[in-house]
N, C-alpha and C. Protein backbone atom coordinates (compact mmCIF):
# COMPACT_ATOMS: atom_id res chain seq x y z
N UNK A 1 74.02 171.58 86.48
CA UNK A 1 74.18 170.81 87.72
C UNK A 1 74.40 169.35 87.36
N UNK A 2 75.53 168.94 87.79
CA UNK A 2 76.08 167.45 87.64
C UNK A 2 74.77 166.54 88.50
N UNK A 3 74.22 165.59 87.61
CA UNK A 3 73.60 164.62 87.98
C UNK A 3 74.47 163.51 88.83
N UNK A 4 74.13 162.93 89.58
CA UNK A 4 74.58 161.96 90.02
C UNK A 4 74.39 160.34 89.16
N UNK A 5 75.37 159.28 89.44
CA UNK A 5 75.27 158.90 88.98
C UNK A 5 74.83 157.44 89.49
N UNK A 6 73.66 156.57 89.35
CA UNK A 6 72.70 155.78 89.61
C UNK A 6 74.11 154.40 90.52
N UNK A 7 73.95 154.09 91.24
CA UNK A 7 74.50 153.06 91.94
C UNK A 7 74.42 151.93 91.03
N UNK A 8 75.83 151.31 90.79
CA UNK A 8 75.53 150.04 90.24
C UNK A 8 75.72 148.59 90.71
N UNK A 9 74.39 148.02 90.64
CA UNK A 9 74.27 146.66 91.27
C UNK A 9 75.39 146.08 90.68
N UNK A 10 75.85 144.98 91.70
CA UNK A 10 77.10 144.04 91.72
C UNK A 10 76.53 142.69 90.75
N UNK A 11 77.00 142.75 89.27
CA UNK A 11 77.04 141.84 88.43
C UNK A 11 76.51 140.03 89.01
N UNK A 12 75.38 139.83 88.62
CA UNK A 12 74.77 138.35 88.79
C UNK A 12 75.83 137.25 88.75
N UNK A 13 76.24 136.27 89.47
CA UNK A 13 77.11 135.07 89.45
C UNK A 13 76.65 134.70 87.60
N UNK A 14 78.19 134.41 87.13
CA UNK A 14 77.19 133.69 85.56
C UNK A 14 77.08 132.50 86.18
N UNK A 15 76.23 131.60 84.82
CA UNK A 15 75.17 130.41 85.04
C UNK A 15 76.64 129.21 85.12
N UNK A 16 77.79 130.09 84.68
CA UNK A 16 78.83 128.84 84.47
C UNK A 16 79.28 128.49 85.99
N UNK A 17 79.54 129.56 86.61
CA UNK A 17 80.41 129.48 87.73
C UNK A 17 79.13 128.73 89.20
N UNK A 18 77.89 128.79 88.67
CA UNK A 18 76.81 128.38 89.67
C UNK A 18 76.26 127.03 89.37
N UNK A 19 76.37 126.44 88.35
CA UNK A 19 76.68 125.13 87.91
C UNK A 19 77.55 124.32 88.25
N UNK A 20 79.08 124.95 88.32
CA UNK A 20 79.83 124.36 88.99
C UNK A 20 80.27 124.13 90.47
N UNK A 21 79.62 125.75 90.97
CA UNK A 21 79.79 125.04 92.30
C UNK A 21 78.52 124.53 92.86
N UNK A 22 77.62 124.45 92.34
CA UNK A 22 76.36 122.93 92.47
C UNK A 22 76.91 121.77 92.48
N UNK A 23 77.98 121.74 91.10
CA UNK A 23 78.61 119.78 91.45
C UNK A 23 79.75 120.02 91.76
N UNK A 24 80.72 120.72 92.77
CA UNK A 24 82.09 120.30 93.35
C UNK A 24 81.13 119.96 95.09
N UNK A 25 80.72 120.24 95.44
CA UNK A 25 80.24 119.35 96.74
C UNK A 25 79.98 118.32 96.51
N UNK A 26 78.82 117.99 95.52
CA UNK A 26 78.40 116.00 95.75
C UNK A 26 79.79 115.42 95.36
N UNK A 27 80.49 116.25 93.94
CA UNK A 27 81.87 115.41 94.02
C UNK A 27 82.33 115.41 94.97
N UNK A 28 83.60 116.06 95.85
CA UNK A 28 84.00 116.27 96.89
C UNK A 28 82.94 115.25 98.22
N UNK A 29 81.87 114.95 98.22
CA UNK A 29 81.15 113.87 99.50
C UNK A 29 81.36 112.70 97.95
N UNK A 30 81.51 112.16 96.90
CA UNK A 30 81.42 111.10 96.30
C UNK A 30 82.79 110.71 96.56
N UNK A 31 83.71 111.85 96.55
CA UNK A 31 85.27 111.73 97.19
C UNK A 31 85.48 110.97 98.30
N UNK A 32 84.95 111.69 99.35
CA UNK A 32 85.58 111.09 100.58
C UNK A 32 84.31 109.53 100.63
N UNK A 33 83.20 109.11 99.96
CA UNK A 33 83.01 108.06 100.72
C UNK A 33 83.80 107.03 99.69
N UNK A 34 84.18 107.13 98.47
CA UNK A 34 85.19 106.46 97.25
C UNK A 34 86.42 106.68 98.98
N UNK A 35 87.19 107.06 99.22
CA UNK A 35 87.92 106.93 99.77
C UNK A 35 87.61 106.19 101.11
N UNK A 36 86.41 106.20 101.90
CA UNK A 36 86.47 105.07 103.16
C UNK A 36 86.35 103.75 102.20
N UNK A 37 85.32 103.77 101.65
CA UNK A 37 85.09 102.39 100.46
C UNK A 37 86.60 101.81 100.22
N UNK A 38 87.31 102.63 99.72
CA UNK A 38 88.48 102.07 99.31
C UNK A 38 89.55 101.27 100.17
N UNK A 39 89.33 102.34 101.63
CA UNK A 39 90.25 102.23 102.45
C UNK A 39 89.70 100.56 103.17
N UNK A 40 87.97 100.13 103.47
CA UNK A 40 87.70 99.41 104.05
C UNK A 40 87.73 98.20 103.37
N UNK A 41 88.09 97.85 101.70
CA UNK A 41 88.38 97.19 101.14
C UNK A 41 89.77 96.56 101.18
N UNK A 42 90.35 97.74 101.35
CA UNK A 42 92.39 96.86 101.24
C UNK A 42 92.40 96.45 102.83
N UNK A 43 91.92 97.06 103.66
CA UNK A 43 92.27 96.58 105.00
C UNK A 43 91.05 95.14 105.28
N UNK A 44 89.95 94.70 104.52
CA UNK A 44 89.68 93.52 104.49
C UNK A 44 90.61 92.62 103.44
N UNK A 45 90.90 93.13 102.43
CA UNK A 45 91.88 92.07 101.74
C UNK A 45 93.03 92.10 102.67
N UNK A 46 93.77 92.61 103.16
CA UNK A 46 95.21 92.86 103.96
C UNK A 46 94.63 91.32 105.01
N UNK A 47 93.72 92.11 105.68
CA UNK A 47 93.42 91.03 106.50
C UNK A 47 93.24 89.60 105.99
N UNK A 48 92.58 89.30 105.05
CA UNK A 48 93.08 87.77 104.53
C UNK A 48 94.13 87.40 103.89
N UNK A 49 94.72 88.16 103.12
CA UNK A 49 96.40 87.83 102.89
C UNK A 49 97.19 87.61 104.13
N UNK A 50 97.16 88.51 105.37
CA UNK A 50 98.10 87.69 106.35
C UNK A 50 97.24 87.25 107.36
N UNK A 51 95.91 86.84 107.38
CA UNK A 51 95.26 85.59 107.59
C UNK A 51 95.71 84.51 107.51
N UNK A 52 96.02 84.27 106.14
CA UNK A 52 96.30 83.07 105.72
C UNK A 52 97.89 82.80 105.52
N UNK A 53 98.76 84.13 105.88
CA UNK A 53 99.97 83.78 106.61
C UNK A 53 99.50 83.27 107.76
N UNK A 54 99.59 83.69 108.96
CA UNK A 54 99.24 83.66 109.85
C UNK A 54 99.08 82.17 110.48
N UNK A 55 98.28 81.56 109.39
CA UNK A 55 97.24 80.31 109.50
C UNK A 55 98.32 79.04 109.48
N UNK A 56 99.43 79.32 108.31
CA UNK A 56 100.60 78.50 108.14
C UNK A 56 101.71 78.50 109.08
N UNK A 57 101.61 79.91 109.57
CA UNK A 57 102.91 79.53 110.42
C UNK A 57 102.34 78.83 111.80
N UNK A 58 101.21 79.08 112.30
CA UNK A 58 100.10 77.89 113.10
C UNK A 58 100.12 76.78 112.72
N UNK A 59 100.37 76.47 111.45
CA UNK A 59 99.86 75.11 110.70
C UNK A 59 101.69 74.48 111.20
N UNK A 60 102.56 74.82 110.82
CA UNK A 60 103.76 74.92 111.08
C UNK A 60 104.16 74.31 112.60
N UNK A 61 103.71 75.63 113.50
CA UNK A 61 104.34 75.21 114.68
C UNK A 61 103.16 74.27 115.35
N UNK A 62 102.09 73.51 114.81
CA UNK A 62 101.45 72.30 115.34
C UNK A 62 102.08 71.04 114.81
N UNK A 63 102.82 71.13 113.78
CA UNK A 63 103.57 70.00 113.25
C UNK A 63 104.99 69.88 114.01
N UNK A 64 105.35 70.82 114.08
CA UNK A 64 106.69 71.17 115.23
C UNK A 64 106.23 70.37 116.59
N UNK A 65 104.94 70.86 117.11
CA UNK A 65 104.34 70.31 118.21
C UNK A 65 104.23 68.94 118.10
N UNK A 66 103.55 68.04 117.42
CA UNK A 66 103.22 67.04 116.87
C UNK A 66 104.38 66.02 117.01
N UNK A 67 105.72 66.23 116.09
CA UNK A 67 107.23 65.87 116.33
C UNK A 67 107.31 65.56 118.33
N UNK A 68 107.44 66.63 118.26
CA UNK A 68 107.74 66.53 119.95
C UNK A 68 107.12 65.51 121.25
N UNK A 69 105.96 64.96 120.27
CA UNK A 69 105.68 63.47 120.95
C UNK A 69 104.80 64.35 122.15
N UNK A 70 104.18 65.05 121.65
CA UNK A 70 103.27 66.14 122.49
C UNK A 70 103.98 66.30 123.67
N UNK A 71 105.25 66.71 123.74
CA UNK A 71 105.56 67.43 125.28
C UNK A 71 105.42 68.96 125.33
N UNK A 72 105.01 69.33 124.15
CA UNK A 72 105.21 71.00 124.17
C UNK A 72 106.94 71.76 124.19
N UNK A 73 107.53 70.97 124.22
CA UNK A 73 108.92 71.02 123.79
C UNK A 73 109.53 71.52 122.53
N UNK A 74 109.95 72.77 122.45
CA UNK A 74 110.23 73.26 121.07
C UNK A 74 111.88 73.15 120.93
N UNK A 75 112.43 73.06 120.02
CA UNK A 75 113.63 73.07 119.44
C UNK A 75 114.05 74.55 119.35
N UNK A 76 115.25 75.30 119.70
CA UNK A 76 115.89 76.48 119.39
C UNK A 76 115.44 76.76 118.09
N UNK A 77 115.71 75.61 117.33
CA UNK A 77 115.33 76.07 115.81
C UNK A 77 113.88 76.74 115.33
N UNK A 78 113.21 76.03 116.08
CA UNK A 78 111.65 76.13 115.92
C UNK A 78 111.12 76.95 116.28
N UNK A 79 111.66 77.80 117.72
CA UNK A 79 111.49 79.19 118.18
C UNK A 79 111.95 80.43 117.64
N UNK A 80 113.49 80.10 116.79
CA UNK A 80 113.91 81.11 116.05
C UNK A 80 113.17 81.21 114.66
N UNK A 81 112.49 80.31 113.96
CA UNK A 81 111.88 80.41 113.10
C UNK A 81 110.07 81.55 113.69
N UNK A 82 109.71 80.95 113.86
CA UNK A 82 108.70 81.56 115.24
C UNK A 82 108.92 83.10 115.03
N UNK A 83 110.23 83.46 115.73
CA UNK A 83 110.06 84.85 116.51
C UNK A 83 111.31 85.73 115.40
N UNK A 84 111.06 85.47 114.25
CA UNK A 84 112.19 86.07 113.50
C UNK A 84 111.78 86.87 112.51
N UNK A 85 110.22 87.20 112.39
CA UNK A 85 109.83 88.47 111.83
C UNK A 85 109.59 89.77 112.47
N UNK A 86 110.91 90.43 112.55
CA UNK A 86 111.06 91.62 113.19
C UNK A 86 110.06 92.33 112.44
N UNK A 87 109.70 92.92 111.63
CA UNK A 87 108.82 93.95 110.72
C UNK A 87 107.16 93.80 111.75
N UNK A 88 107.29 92.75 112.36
CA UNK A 88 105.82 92.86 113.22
C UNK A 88 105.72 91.61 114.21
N UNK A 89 105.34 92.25 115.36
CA UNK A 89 106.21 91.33 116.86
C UNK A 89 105.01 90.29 116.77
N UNK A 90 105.44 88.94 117.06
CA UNK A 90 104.07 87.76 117.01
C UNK A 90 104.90 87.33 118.78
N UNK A 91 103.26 86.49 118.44
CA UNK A 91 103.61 85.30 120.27
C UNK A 91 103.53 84.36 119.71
N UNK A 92 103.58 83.41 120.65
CA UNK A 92 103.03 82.01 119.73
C UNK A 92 102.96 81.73 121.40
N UNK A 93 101.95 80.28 121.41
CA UNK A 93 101.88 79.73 122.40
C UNK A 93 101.19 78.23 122.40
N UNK A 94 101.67 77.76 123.31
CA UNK A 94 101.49 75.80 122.89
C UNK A 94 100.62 75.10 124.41
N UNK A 95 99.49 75.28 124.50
CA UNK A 95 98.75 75.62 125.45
C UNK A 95 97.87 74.51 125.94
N UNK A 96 98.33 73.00 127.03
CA UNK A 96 96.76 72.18 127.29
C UNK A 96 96.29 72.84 128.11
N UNK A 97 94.93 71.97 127.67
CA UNK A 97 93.51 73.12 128.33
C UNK A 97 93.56 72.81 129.69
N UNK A 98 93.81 71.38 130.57
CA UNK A 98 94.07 71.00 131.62
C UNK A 98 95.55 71.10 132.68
N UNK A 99 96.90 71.18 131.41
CA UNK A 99 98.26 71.82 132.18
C UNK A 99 98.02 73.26 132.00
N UNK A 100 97.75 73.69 131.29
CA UNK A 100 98.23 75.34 131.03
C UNK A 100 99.25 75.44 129.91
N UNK A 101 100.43 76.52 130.29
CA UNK A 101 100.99 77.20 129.27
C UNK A 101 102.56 75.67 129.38
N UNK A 102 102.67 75.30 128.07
CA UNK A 102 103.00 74.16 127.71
C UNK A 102 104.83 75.01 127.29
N UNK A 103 104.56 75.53 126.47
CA UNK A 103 105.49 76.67 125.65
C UNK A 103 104.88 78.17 124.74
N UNK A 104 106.02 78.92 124.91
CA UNK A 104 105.74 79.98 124.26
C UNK A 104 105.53 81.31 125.10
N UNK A 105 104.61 82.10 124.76
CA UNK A 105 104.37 83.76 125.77
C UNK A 105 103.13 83.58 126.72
N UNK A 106 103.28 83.31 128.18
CA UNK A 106 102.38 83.23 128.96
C UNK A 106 100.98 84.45 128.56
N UNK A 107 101.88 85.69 127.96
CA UNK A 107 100.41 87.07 127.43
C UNK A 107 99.49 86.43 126.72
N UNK A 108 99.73 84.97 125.98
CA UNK A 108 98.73 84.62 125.12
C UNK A 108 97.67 83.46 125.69
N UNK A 109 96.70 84.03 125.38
CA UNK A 109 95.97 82.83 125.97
C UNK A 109 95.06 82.35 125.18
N UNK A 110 93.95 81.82 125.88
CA UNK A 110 93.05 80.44 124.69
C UNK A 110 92.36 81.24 124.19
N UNK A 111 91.95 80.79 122.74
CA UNK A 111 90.10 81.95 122.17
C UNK A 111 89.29 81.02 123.13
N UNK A 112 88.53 81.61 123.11
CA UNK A 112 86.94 81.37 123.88
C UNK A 112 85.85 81.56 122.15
N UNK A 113 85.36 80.60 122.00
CA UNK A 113 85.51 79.10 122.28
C UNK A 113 86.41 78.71 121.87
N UNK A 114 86.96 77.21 122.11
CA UNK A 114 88.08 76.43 121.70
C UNK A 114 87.86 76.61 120.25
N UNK A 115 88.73 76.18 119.49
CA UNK A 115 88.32 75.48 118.36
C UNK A 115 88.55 73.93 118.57
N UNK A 116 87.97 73.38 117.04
CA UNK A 116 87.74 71.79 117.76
C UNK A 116 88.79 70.96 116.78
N UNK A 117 89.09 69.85 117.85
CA UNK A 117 90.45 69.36 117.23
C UNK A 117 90.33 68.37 116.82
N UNK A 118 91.89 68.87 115.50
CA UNK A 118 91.69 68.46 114.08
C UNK A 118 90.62 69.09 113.57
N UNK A 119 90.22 69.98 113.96
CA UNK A 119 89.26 71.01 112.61
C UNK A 119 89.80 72.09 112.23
N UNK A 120 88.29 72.89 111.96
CA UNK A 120 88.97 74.39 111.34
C UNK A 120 89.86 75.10 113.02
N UNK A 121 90.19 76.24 111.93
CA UNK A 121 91.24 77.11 112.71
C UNK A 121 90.25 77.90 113.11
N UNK A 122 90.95 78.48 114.51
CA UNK A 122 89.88 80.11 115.14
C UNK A 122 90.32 80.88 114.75
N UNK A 123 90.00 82.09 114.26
CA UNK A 123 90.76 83.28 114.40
C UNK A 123 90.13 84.07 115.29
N UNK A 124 90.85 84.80 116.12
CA UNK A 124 90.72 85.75 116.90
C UNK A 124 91.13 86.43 117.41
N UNK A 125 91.06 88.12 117.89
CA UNK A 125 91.48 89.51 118.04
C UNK A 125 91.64 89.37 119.92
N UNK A 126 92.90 90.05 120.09
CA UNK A 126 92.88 89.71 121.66
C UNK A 126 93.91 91.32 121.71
N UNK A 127 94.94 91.19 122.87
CA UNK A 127 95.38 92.46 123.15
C UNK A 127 96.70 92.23 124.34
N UNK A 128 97.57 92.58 124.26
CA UNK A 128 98.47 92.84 125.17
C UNK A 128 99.37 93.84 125.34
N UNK A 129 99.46 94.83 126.71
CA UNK A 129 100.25 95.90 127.39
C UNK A 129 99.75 96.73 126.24
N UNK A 130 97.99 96.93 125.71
CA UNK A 130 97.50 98.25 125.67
C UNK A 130 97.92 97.84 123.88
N UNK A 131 98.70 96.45 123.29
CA UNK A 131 98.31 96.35 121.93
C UNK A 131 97.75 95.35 121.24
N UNK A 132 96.96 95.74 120.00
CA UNK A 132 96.00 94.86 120.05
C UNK A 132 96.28 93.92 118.91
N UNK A 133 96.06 92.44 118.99
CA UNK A 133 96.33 91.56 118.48
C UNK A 133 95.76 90.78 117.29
N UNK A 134 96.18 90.10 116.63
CA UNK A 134 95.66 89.35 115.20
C UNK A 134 96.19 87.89 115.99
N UNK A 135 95.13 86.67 116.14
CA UNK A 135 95.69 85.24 116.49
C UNK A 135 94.63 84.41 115.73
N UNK A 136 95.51 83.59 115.29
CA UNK A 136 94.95 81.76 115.37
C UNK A 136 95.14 80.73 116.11
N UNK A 137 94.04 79.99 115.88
CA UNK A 137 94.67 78.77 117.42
C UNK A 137 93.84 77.55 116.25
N UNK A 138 94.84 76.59 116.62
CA UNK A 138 94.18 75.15 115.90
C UNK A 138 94.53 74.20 117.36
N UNK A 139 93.23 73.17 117.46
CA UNK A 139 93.60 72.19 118.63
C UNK A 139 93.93 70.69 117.68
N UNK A 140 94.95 70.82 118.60
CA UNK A 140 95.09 68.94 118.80
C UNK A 140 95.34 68.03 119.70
N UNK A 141 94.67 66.62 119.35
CA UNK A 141 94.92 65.75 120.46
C UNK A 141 96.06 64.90 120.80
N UNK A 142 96.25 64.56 121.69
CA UNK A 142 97.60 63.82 121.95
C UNK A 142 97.64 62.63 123.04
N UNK A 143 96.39 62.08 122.52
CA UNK A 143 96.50 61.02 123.14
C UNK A 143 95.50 60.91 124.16
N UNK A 144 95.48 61.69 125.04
CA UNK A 144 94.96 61.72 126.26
C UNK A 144 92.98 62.07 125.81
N UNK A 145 92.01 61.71 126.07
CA UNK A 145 90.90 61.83 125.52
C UNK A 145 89.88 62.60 126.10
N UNK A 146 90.79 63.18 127.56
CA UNK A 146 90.10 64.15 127.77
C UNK A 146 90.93 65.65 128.01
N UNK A 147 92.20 65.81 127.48
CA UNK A 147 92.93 66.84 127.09
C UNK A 147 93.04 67.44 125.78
N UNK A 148 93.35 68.84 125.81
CA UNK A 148 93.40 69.55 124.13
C UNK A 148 94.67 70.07 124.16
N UNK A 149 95.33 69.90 123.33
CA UNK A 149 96.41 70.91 123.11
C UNK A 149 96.10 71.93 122.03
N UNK A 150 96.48 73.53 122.70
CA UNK A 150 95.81 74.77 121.79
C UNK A 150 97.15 75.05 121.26
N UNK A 151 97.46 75.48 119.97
CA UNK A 151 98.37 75.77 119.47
C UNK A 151 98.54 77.34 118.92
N UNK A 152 98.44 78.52 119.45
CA UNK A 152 98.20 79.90 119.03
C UNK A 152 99.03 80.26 118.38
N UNK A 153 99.31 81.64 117.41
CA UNK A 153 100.45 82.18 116.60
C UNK A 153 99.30 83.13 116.70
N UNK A 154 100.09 84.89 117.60
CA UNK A 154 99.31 86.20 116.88
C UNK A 154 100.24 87.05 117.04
N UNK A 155 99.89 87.87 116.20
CA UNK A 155 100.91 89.15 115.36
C UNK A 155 99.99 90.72 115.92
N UNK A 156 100.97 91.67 115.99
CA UNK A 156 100.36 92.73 115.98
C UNK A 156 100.02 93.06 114.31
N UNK A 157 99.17 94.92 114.46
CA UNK A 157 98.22 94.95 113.33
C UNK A 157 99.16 95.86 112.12
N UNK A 158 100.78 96.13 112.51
CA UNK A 158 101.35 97.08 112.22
C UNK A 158 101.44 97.15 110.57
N UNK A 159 101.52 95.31 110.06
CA UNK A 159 102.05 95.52 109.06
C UNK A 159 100.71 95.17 107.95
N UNK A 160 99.36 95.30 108.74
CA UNK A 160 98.01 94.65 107.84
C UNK A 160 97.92 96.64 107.75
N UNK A 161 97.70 97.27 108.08
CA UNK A 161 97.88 98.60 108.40
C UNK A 161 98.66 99.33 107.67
N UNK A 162 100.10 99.07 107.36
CA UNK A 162 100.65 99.39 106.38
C UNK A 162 100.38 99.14 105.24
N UNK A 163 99.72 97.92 104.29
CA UNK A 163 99.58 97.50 103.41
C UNK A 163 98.40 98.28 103.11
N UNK A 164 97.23 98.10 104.17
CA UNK A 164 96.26 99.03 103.61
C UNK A 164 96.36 100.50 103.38
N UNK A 165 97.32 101.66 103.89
CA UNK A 165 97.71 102.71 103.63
C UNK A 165 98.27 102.85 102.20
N UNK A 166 99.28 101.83 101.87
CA UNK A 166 99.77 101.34 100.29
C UNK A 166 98.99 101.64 99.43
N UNK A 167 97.68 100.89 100.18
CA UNK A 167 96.58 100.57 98.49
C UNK A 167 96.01 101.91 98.81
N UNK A 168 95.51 102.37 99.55
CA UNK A 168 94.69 103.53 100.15
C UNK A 168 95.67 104.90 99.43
N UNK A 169 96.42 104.72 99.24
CA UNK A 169 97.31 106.10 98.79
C UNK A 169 97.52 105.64 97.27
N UNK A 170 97.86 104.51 96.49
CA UNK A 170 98.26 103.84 95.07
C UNK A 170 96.55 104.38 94.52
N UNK A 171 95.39 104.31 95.62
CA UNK A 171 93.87 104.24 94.70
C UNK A 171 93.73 106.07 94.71
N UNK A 172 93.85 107.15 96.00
CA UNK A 172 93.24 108.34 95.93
C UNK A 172 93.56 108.69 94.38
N UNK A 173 94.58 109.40 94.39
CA UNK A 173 95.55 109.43 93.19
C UNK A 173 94.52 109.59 92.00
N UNK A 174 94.22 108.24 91.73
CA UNK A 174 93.33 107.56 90.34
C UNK A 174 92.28 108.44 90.52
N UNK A 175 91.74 108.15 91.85
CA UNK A 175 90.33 109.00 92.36
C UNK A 175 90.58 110.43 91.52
N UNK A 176 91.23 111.17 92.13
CA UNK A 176 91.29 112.30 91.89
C UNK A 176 91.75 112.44 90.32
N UNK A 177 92.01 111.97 89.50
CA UNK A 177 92.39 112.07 88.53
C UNK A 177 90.94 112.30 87.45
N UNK A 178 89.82 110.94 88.27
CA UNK A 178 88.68 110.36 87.05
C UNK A 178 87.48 111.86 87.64
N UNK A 179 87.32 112.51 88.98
CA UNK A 179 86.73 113.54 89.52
C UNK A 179 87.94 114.63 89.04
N UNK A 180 88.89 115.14 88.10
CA UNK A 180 89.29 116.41 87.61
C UNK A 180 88.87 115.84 85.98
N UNK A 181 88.55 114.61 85.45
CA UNK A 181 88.35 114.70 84.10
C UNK A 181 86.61 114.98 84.16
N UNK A 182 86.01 114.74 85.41
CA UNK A 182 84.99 114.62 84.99
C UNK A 182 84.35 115.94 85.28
N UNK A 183 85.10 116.88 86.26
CA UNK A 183 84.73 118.50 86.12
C UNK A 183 85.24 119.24 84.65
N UNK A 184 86.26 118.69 84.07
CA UNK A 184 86.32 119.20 82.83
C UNK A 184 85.55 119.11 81.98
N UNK A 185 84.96 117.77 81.87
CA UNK A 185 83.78 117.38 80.87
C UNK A 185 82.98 118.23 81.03
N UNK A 186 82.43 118.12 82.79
CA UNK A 186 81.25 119.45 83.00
C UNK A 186 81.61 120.75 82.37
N UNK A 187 82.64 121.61 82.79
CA UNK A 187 83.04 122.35 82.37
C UNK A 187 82.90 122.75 80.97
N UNK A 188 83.30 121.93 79.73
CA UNK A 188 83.22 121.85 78.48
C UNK A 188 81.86 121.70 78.02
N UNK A 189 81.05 120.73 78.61
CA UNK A 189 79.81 120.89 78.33
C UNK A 189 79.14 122.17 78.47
N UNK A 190 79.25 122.55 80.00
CA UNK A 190 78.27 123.80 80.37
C UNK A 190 78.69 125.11 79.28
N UNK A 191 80.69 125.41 79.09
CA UNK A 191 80.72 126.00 78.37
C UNK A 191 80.30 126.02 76.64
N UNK A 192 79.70 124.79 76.17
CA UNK A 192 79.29 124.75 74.79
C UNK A 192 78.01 124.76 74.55
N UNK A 193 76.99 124.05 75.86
CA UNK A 193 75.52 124.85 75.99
C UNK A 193 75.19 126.21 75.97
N UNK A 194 75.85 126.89 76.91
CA UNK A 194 75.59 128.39 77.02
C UNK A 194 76.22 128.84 75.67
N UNK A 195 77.22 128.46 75.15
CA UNK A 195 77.82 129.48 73.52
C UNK A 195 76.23 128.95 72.63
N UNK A 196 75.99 128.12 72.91
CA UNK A 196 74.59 127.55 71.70
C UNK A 196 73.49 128.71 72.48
N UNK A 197 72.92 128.65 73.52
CA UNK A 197 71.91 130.05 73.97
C UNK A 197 72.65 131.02 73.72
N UNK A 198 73.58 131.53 73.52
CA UNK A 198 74.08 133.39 73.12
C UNK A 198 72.85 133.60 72.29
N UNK A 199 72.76 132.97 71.08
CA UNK A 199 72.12 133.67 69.91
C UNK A 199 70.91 133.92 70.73
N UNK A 200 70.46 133.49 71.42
CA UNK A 200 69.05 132.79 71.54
C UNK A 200 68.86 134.68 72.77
């Protein structure tokens, strides 16, 4: 009479393959926060590189202003310079605090608070028809001692946004490169520990 033959249990995970998937999760979460890290870094540098565009072409059209013997009066020239970076739509606006809108895009208006004139520059985030804005405003005086003239320049966020996608895609890359050398290492290691326990 044919014996039957004993059921056989389904072979134990080896120690290699349970090692490794112990460290592809923390890698994989060391992944994605290396990647916000990364991402929240180029979009603060982005932001001070065209900050400090930004700041000049302000610095610019207050000297333009300045010329004009404070009427708020711009030159064709001075507007086409202004409004001639198609790659990302700006306003500009030439603004006393007591007339109003002097020159430029009525959508733009004053930061709250002023900045103070002849000092530093404001920067500040504002929004128009649902998009949202990057501005500076520097004040100056013109004579009058109880009037300000606000001088604004703001850009949408299209092209600080692009730049940070640039660096954000130039860095994963690397990422992923230094997390596949460093599962190999594991790999090589775990496989040359366990060949040293065989004998054992």
């Amino acid at each position: 009479m044919a014996t039957e033959a004993a059921p056989t249990s389904a072979a134990p995970p080896s120690l290699r393959k349970q090692l490794l998937k112990f460290l592809i999760a923390p890698l994989a979460v060391i992944l994605f926060f290396s990647a916000l890290a990364s991402y929240i870094l180029a979009l603060h540098y982005a932001n001070r590189v065209y900050d400090r565009v930004l700041l000049e072409t302000a610095r610019t059209l207050e000297r333009l202003t300045r010329s004009q013997e404070g009427e708020g009066a711009l030159s064709p020239q001075a507007r086409i310079l202004l409004e001639s970076d198609t790659a990302d739509a700006s306003l500009f606006a030439v603004r006393s605090v007591h007339h109003g809108l002097l020159a430029g895009s009525e959508a733009l208006g004053l930061p709250d608070p002023l900045p103070v004139v002849d000092g530093e520059a404001r920067y500040w985030d504002t929004s128009t028809n649902g998009t949202m804005l990057r501005a500076v405003s520097v004040a100056i005086g013109e004579g009058d001692p109880i009037d300000t003239i606000v001088v604004s320049v703001a850009e949408t966020l299209r092209q600080r946004h692009a730049l940070t996608r640039e660096i954000l895609v130039a860095t994963i890359p690397i990422e992923l490169l230094v997390i596949a050398a460093v599962l190999a290492m594991v790999w090589l290691g775990v496989t040359r520990g366990l060949g040293l326990l065989d004998p054992l």
